[in-house]
Structures are given as C-alpha cells and as structure tokens.
N, C-alpha and C. Protein backbone atom coordinates (compact mmCIF):
# COMPACT_ATOMS: atom_id res chain seq x y z
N UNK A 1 0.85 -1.18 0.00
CA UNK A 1 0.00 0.00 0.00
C UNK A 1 0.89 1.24 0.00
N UNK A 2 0.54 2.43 -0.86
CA UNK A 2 1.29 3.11 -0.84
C UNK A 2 0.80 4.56 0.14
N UNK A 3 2.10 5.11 1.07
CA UNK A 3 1.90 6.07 1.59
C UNK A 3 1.20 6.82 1.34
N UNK A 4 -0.03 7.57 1.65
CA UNK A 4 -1.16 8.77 1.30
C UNK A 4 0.25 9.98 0.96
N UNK A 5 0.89 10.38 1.62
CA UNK A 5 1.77 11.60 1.40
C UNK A 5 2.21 11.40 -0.30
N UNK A 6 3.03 10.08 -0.35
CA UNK A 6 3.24 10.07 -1.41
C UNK A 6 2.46 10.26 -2.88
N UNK A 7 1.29 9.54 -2.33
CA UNK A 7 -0.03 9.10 -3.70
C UNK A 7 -0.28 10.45 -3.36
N UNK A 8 -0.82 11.55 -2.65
CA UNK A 8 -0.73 12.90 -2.83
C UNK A 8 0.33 13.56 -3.82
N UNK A 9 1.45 13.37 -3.68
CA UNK A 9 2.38 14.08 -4.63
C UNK A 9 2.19 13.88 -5.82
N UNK A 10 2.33 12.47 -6.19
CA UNK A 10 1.74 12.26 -7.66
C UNK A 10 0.52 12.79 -8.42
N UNK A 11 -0.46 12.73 -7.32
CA UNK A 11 -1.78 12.70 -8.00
C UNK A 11 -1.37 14.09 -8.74
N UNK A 12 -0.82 15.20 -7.44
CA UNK A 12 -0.71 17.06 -7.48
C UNK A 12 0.01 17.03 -8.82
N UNK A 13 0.98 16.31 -9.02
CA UNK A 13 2.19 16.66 -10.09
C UNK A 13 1.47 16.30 -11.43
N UNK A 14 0.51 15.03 -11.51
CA UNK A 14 0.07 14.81 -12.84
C UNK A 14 -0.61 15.38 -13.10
N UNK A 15 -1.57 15.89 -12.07
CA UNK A 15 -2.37 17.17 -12.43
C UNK A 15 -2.45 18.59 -12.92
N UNK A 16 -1.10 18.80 -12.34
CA UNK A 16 -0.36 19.95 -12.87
C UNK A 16 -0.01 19.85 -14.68
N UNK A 17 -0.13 18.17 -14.88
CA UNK A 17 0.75 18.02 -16.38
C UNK A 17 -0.49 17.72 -17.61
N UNK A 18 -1.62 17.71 -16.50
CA UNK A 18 -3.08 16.98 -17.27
C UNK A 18 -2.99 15.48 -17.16
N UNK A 19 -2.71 15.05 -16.85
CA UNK A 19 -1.96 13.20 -16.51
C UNK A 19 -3.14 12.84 -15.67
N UNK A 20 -3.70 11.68 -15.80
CA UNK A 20 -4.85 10.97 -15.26
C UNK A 20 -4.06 9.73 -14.14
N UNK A 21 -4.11 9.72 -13.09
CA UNK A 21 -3.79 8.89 -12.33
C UNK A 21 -4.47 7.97 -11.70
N UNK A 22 -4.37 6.23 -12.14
CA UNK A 22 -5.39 5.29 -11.71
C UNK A 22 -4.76 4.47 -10.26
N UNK A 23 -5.90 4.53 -9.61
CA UNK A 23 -5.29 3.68 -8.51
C UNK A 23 -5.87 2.27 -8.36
N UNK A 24 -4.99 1.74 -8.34
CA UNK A 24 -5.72 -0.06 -8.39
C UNK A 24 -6.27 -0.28 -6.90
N UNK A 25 -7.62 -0.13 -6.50
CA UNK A 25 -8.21 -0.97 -5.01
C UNK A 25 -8.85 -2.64 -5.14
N UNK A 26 -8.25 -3.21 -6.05
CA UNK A 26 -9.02 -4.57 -5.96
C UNK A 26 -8.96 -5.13 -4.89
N UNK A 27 -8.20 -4.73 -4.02
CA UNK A 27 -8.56 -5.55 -2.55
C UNK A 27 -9.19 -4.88 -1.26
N UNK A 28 -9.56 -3.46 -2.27
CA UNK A 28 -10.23 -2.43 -1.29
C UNK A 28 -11.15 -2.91 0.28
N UNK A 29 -11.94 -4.06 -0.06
CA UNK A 29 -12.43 -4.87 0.92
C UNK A 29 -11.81 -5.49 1.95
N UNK A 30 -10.55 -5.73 1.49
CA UNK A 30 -10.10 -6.54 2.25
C UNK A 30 -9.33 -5.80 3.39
N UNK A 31 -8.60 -4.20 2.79
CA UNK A 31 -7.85 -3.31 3.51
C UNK A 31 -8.79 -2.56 4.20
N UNK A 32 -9.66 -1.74 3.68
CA UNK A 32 -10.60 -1.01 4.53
C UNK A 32 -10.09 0.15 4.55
N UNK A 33 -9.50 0.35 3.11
CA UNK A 33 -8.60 1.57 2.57
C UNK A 33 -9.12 2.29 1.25
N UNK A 34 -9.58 3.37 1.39
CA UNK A 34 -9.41 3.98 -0.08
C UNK A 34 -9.30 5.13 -0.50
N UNK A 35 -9.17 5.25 -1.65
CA UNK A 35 -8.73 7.19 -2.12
C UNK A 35 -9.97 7.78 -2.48
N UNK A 36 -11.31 7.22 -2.26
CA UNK A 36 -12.09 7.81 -2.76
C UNK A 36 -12.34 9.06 -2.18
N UNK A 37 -12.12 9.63 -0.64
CA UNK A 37 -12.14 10.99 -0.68
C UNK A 37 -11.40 12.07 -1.54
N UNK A 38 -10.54 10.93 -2.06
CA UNK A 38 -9.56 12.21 -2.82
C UNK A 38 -10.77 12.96 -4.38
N UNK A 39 -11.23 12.42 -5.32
CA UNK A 39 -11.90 12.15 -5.98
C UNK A 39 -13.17 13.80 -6.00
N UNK A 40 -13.16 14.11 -4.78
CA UNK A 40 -14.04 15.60 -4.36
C UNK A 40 -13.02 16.88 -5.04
N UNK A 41 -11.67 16.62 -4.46
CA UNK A 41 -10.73 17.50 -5.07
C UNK A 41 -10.08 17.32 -6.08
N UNK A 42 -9.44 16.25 -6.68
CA UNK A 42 -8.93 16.33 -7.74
C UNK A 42 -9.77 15.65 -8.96
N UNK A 43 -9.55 16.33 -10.07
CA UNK A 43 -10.58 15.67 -11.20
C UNK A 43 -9.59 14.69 -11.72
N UNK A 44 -8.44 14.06 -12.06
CA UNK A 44 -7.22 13.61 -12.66
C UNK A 44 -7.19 12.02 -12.19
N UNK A 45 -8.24 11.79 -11.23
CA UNK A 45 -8.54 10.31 -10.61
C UNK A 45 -9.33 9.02 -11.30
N UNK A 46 -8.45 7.93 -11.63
CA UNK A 46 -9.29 7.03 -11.64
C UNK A 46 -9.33 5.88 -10.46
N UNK A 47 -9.95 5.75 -9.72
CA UNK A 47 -9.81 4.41 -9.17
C UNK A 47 -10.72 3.08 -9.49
N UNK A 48 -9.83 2.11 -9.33
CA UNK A 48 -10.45 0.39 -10.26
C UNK A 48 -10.86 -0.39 -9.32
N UNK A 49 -11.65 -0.49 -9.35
CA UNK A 49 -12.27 -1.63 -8.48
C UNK A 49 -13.05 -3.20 -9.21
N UNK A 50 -12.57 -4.28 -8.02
CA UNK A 50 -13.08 -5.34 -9.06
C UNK A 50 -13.98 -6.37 -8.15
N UNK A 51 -15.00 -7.10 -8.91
CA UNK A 51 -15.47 -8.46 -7.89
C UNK A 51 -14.91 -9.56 -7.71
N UNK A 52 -13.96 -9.50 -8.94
CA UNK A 52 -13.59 -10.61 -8.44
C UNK A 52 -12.62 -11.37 -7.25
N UNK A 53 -12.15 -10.34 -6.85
CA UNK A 53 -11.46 -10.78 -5.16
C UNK A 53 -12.66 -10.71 -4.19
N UNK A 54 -13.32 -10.11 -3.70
CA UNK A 54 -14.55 -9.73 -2.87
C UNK A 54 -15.24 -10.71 -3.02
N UNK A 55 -15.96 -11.14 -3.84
CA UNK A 55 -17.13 -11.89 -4.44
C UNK A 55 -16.34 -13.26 -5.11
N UNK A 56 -15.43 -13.64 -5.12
CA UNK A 56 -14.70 -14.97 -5.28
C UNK A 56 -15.03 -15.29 -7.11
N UNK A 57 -14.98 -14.58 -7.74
CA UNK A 57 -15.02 -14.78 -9.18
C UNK A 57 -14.38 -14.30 -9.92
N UNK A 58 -13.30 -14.99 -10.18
CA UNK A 58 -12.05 -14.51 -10.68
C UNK A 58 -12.24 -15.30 -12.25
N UNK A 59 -12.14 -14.65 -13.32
CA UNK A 59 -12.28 -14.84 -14.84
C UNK A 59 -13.29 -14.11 -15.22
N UNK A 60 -14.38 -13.54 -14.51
CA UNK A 60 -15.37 -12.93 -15.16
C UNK A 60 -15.07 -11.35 -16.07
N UNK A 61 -14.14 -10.68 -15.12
CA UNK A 61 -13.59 -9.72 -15.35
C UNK A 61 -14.42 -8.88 -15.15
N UNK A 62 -15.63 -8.94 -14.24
CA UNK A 62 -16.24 -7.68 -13.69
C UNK A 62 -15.75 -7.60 -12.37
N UNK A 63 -15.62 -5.52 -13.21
CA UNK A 63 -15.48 -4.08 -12.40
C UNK A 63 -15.93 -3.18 -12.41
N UNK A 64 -15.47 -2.14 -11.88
CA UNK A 64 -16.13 -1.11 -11.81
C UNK A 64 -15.06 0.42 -11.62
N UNK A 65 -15.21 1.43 -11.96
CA UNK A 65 -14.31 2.42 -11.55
C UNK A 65 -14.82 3.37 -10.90
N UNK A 66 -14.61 4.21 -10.00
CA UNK A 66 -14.53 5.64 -9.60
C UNK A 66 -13.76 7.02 -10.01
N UNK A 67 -14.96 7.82 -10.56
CA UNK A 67 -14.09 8.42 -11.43
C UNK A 67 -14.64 10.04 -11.50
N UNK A 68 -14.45 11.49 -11.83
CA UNK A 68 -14.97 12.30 -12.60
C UNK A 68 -15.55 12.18 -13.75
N UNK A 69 -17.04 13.03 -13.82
CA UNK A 69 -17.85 12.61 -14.71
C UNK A 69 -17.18 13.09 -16.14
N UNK A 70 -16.19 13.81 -16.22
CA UNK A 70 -15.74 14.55 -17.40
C UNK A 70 -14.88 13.02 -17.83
N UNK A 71 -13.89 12.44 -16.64
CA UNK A 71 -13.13 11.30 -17.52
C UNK A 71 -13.92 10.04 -18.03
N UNK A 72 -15.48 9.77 -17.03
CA UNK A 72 -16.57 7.98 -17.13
C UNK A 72 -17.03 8.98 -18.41
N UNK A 73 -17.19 10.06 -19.15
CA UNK A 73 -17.54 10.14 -20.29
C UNK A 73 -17.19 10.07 -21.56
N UNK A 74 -15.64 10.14 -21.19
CA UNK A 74 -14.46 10.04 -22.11
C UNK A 74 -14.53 8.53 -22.10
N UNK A 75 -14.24 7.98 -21.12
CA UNK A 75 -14.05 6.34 -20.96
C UNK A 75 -15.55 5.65 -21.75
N UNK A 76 -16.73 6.67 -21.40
CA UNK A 76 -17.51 5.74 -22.47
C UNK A 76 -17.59 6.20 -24.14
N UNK A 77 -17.12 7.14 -24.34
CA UNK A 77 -16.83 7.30 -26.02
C UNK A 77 -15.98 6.33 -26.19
N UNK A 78 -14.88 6.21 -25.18
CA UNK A 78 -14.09 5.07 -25.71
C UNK A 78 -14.43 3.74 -26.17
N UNK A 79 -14.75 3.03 -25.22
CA UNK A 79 -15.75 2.21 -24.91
C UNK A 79 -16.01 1.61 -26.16
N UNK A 80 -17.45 2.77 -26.20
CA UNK A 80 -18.33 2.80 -27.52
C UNK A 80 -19.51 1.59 -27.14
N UNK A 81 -20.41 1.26 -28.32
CA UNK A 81 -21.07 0.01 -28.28
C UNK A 81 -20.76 -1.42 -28.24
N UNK A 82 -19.34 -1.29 -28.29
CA UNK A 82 -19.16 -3.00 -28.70
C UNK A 82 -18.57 -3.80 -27.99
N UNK A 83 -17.73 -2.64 -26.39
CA UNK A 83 -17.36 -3.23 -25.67
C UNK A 83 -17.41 -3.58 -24.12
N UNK A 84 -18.76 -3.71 -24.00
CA UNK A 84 -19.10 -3.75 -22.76
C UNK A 84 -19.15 -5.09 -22.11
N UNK A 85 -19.74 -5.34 -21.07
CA UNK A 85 -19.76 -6.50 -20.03
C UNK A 85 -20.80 -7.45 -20.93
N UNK A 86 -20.52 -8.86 -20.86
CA UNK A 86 -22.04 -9.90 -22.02
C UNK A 86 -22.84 -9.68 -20.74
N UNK A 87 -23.73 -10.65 -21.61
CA UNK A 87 -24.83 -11.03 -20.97
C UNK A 87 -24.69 -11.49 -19.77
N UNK A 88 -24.12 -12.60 -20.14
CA UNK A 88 -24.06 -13.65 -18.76
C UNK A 88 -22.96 -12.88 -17.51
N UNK A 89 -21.99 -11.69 -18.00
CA UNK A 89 -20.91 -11.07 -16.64
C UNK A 89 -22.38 -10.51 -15.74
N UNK A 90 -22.98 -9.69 -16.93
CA UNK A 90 -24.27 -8.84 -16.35
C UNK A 90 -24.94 -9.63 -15.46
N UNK A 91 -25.27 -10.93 -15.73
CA UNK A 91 -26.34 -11.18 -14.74
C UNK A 91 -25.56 -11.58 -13.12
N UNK A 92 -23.90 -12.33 -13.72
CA UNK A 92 -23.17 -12.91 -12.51
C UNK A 92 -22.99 -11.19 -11.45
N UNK A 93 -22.60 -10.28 -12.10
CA UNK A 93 -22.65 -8.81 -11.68
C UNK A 93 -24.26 -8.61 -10.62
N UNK A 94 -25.34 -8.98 -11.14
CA UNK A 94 -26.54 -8.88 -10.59
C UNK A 94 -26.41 -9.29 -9.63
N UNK A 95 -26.03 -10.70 -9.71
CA UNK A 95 -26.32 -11.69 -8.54
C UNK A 95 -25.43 -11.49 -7.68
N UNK A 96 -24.18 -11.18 -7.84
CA UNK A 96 -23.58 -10.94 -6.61
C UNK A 96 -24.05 -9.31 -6.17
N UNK A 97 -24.44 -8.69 -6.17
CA UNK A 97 -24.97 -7.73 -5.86
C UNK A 97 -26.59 -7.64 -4.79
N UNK A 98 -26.80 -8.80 -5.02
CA UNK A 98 -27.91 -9.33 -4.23
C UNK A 98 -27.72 -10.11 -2.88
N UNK A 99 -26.00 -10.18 -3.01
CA UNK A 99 -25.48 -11.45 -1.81
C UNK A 99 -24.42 -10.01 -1.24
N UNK A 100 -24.45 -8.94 -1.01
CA UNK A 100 -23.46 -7.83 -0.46
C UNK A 100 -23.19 -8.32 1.12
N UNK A 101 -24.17 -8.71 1.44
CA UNK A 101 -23.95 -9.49 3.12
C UNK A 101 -23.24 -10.29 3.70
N UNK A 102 -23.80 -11.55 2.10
CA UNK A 102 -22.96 -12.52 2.77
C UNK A 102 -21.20 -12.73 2.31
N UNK A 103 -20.69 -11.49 1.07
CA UNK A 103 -19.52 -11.28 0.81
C UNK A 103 -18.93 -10.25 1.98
N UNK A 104 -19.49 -9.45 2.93
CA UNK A 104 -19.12 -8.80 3.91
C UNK A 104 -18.78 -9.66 5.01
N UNK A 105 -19.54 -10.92 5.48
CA UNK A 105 -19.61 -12.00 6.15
C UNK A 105 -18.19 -12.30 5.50
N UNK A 106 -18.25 -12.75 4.25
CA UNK A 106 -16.27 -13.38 4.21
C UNK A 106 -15.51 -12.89 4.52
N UNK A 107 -15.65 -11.46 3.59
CA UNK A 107 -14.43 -10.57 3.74
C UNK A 107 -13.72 -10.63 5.45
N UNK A 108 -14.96 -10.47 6.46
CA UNK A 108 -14.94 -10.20 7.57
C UNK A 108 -14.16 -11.39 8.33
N UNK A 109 -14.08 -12.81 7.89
CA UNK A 109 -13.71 -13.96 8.37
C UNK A 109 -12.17 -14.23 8.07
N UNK A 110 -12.20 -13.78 6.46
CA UNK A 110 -10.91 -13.79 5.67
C UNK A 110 -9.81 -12.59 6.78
N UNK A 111 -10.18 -11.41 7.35
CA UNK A 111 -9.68 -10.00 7.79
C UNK A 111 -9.21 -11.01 9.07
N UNK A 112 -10.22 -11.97 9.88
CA UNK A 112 -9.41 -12.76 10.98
C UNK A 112 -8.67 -13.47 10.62
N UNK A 113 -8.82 -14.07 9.86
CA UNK A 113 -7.73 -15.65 9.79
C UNK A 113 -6.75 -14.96 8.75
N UNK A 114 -6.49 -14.30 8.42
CA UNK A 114 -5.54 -13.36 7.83
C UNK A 114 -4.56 -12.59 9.56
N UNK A 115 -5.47 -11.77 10.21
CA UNK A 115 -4.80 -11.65 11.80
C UNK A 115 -4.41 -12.70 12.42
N UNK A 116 -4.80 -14.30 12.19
CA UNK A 116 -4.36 -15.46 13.02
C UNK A 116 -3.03 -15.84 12.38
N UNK A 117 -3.13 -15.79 11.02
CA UNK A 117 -1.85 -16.08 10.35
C UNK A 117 -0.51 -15.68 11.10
N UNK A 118 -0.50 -14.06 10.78
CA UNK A 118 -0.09 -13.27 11.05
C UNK A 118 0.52 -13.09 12.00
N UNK A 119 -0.45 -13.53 13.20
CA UNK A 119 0.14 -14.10 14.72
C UNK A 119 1.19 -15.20 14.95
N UNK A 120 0.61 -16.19 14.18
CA UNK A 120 1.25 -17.81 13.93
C UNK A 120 2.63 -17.24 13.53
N UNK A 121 3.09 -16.31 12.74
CA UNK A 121 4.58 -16.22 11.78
C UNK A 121 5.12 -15.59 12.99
N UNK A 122 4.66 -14.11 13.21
CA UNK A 122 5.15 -13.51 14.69
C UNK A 122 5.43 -14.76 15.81
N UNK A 123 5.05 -15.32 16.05
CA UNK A 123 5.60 -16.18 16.91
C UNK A 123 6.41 -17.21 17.12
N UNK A 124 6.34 -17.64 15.87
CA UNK A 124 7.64 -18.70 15.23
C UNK A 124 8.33 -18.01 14.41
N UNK A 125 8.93 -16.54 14.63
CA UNK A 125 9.50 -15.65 13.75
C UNK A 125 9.70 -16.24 12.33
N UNK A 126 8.90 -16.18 11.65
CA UNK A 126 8.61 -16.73 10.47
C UNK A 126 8.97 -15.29 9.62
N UNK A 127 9.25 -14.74 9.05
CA UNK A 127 9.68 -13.40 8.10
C UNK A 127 8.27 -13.18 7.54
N UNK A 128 7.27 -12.50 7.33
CA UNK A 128 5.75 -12.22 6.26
C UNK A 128 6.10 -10.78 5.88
N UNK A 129 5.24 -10.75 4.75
CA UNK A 129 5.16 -9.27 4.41
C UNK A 129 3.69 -9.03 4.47
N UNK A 130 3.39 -7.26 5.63
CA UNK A 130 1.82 -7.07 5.88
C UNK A 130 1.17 -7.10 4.98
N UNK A 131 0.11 -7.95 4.72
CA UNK A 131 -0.69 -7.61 4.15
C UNK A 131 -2.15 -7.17 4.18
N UNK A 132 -2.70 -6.50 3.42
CA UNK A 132 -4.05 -5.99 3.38
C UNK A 132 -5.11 -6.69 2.52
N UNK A 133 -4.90 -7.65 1.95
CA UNK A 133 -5.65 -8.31 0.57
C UNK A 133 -5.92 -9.47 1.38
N UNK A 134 -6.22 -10.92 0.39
CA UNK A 134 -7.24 -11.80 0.60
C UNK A 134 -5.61 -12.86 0.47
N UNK A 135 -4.27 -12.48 0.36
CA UNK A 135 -3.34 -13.29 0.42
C UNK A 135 -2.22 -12.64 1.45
N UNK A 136 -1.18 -13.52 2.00
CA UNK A 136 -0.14 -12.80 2.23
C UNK A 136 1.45 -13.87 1.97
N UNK A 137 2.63 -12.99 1.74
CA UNK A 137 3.77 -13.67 1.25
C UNK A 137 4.57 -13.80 2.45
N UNK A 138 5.17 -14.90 2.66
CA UNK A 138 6.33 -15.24 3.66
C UNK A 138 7.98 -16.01 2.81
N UNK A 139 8.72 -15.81 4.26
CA UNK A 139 10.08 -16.08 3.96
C UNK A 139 10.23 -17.54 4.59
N UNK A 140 10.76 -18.63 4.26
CA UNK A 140 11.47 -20.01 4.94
C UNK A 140 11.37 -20.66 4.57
N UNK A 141 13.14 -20.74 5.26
CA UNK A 141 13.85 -21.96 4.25
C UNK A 141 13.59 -23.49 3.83
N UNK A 142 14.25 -23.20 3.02
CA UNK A 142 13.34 -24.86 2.38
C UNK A 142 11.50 -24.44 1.64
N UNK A 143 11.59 -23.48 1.26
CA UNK A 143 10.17 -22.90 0.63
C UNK A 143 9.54 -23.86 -0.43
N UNK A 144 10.35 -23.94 -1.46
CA UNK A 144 10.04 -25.06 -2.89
C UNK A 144 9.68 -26.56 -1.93
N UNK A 145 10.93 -26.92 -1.25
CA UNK A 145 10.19 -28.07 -0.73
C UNK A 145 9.02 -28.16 0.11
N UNK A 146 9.06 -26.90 0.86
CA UNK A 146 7.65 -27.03 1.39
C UNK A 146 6.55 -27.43 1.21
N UNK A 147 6.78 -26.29 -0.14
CA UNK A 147 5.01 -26.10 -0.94
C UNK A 147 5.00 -27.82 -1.18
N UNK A 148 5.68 -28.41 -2.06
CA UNK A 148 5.68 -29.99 -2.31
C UNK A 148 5.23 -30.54 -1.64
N UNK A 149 5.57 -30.47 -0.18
CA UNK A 149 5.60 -31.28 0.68
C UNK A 149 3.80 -31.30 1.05
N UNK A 150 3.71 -29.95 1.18
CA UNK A 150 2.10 -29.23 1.34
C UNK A 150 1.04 -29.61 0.73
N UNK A 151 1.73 -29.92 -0.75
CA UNK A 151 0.67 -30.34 -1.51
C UNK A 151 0.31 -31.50 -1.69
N UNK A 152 0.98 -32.33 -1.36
CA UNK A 152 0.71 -33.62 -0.99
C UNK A 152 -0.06 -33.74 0.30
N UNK A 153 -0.48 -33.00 1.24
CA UNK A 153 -1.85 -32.67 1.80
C UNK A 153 -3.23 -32.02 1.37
N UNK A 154 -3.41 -31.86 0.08
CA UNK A 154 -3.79 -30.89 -0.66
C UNK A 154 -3.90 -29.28 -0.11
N UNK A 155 -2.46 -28.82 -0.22
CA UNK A 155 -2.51 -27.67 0.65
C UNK A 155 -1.90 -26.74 -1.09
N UNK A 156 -2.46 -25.63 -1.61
CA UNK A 156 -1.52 -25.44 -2.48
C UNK A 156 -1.34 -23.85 -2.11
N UNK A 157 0.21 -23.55 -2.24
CA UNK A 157 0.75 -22.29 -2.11
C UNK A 157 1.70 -22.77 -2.78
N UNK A 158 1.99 -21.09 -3.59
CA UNK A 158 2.53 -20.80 -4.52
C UNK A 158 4.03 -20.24 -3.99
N UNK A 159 5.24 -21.00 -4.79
CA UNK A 159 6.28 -21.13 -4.58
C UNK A 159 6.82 -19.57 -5.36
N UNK A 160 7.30 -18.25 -5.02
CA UNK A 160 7.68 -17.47 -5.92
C UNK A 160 8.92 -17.30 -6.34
N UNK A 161 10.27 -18.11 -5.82
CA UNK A 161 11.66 -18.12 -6.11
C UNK A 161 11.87 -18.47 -7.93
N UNK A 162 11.05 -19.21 -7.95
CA UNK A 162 11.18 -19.20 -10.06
C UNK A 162 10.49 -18.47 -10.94
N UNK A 163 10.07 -17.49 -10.14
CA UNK A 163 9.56 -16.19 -10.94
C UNK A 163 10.15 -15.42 -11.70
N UNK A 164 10.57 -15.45 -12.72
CA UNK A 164 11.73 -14.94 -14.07
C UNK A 164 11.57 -13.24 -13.45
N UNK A 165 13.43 -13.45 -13.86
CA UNK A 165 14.38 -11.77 -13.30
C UNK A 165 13.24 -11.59 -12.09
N UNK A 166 13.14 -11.78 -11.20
CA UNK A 166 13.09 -11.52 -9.27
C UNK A 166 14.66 -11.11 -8.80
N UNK A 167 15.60 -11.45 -9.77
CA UNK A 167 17.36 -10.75 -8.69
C UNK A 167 17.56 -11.81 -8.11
N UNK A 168 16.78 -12.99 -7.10
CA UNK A 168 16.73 -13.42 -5.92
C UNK A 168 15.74 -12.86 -4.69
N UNK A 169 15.20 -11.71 -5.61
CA UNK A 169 14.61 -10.89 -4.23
C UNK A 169 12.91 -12.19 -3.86
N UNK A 170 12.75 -12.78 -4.46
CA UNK A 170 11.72 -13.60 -4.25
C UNK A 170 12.29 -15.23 -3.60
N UNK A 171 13.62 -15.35 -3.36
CA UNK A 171 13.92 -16.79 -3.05
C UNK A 171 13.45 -17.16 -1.93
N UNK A 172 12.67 -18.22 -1.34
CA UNK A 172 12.46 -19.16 0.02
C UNK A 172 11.01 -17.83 0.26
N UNK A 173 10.32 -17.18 -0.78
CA UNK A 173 9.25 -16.75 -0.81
C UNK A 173 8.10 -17.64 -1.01
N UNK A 174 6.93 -17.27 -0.34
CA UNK A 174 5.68 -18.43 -0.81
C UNK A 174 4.34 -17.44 -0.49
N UNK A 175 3.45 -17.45 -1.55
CA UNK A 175 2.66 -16.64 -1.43
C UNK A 175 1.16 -17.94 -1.30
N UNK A 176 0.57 -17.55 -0.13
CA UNK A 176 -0.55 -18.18 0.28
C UNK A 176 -1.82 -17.75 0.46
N UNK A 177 -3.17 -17.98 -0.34
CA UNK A 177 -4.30 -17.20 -0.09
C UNK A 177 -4.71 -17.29 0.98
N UNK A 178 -5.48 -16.21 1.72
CA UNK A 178 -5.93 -16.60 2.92
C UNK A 178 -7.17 -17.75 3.21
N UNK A 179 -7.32 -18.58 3.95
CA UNK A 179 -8.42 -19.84 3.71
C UNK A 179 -9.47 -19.12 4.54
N UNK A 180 -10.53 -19.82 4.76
CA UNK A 180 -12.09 -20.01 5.79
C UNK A 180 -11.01 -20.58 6.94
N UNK A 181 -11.80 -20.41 7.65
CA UNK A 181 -11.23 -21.15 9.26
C UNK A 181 -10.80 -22.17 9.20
N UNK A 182 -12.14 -23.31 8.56
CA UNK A 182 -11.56 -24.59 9.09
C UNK A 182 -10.58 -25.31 8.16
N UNK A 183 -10.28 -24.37 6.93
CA UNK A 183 -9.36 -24.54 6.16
C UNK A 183 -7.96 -23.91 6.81
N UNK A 184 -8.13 -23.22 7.48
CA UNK A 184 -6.97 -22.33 7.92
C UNK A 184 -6.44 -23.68 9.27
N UNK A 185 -6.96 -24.17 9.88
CA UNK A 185 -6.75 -24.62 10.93
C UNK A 185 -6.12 -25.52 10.80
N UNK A 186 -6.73 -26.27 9.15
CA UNK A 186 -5.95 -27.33 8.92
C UNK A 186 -4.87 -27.45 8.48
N UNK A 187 -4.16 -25.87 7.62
CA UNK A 187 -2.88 -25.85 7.18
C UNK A 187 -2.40 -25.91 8.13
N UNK A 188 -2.56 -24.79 9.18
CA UNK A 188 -1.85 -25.05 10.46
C UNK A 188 -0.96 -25.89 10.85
N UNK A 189 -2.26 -26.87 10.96
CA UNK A 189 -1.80 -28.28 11.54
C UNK A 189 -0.76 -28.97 10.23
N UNK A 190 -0.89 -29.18 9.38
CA UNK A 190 -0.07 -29.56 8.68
C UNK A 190 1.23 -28.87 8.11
N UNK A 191 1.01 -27.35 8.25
CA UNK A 191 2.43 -26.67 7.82
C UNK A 191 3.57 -26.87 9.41
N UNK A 192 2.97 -27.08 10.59
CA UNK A 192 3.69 -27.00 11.80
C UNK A 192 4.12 -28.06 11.28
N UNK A 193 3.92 -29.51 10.99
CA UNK A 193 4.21 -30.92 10.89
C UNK A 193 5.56 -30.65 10.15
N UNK A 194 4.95 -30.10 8.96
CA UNK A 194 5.72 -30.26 7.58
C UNK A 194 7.29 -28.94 8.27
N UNK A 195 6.98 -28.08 8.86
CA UNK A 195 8.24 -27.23 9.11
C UNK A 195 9.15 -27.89 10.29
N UNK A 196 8.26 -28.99 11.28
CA UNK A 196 9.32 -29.60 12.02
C UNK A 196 10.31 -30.85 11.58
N UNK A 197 9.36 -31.30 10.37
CA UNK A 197 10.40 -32.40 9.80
C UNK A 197 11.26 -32.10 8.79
N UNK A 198 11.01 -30.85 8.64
CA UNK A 198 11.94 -30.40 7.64
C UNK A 198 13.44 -30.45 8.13
C-alpha cells in the first residue's frame, strides 16, 4: 500500500501536467482503505475496483471504476457500443450484488484468519510481508520443498523463487491465499508438521 503523502504528490504533479492517475483498489475490501475521498478534489482520478477478489469470481472480469464525470464520459466514447460486459458477466454482476452481506460476512472472516496467520509467523519468527488483501507472502527456508511437501496434503501455495528476473529478491518466498477457518486450521496443523520435519 502506498503512503497517502506520497499518492498525494503524484496525483498534485500529474495534475499539474493533465496526466490521469489510476489507482488499483481490488482488494479495497479486504484493507478497509481507499482514495475515494480524494476524488471531491482532484478531477485527474481514476480508481479500479473489481469483484472478483470480494465476491470470489475470478475470470469474469467484472469491475467497476470511480471516477470524474468529465473522464466515465471520455471512458464511455471510448468504450463505444461494442465493448461492454455480455450477458451472462451482467447477470453474474446482478447476482452478486444481491449477496453484499454474505460477501461482507467473508471478507470479515478472511480479515481474521488473515490476523491469526499473522500471529502464527510472529511467533515462530517466520519473516511475512503485511498484508491488506485476501493473500499474504512469507520467507522459509526450504520454501520449494515445502510447498511440495504441502501439496501432498492438498494444501496449495505458490512457490515465488522461479519467478523470471526476481534478482533473488523472491527466493524461500511463498505466497498463500488466505483460507475459511476450518481450512486455515488445517494448514496449520499440517504446515507446523511439515516445518518440524523439515
């Protein structure tokens, strides 16, 4: 997440140049963060918002933006007729729009067991980086074998050390979505197993 001071400077400077500045919140739900006050004062704003982290539908490719009415008018000349959301995003768009409760209900479950994680690494000084979204990334050693090892519990997290040109800055990295509880409870139990026999 980037510093407000900073995302202030930019926004001021592109504005100064006519420069439109988009801010990506797809995990806006999950942080409980956003620039939309900015949006009153500066016209030069886009912010992106999407369902599919929130609402668990990832391929549909429905979103949505926040924006000045001078740029959502430009954006729909762009647009035009031919490229909008089908049929069937429209109706999946409907329907989750009818369930806002029970995606607040996740979000809200995901925001704990995301804090339990969190706790778990703090305490077995495990290295994590904070996160605000519906995943978070950690450091330790033996990572590649881990995940292996993991998945042969059907546990799957994503190994990021063979991620082409990373430097190394991604080695004995593993990026893990956050689970439901009783999914969470059970990595638990099986990542403690799997890190003591390591």
């Amino acid at each position: 997440m980037m510093d407000k001071k900073d995302l202030l400077k930019i926004i001021k400077a592109a504005s100064k140049r006519g420069v439109i500045v988009i801010i990506d919140e797809a995990y806006y739900e999950f942080s409980n963060t956003t620039s939309k006050s900015l949006l009153k004062k500066y016209n030069n704003i886009i912010i992106s918002r999407s369902f599919s982290k929130s609402f668990g539908i990832a391929g549909t490719k429905i979103g949505y933006i926040l924006t000045s009415p001078k740029i959502a008018k430009q954006l729909e000349y762009i647009r035009g007729p031919f490229f909008g959301l089908s049929r069937m995003s429209l109706l999946v768009a409907n329907s989750c729009l009818d369930k806002v409760v029970d995606m607040k209900k996740y979000i809200n479950s995901i925001q704990q067991e995301r804090k339990k994680i969190t706790e778990f690494f703090k305490e077995n000084d495990i290295k994590f980086f904070k996160s605000k979204a519906n995943f978070i990334v950690f450091k330790i050693d033996n990572a590649k074998k881990l995940t292996e090892t993991l998945a042969k519990e059907n546990i799957l997290i994503r190994y990021l050390g063979d991620y082409p040109d990373n430097n190394g800055i991604l080695k004995n990295c593993i990026r893990m979505s956050i689970p439901p509880k009783e999914k969470m409870n059970y990595f638990l139990k099986k990542f403690k197993k799997a890190i003591k026999n390591q």
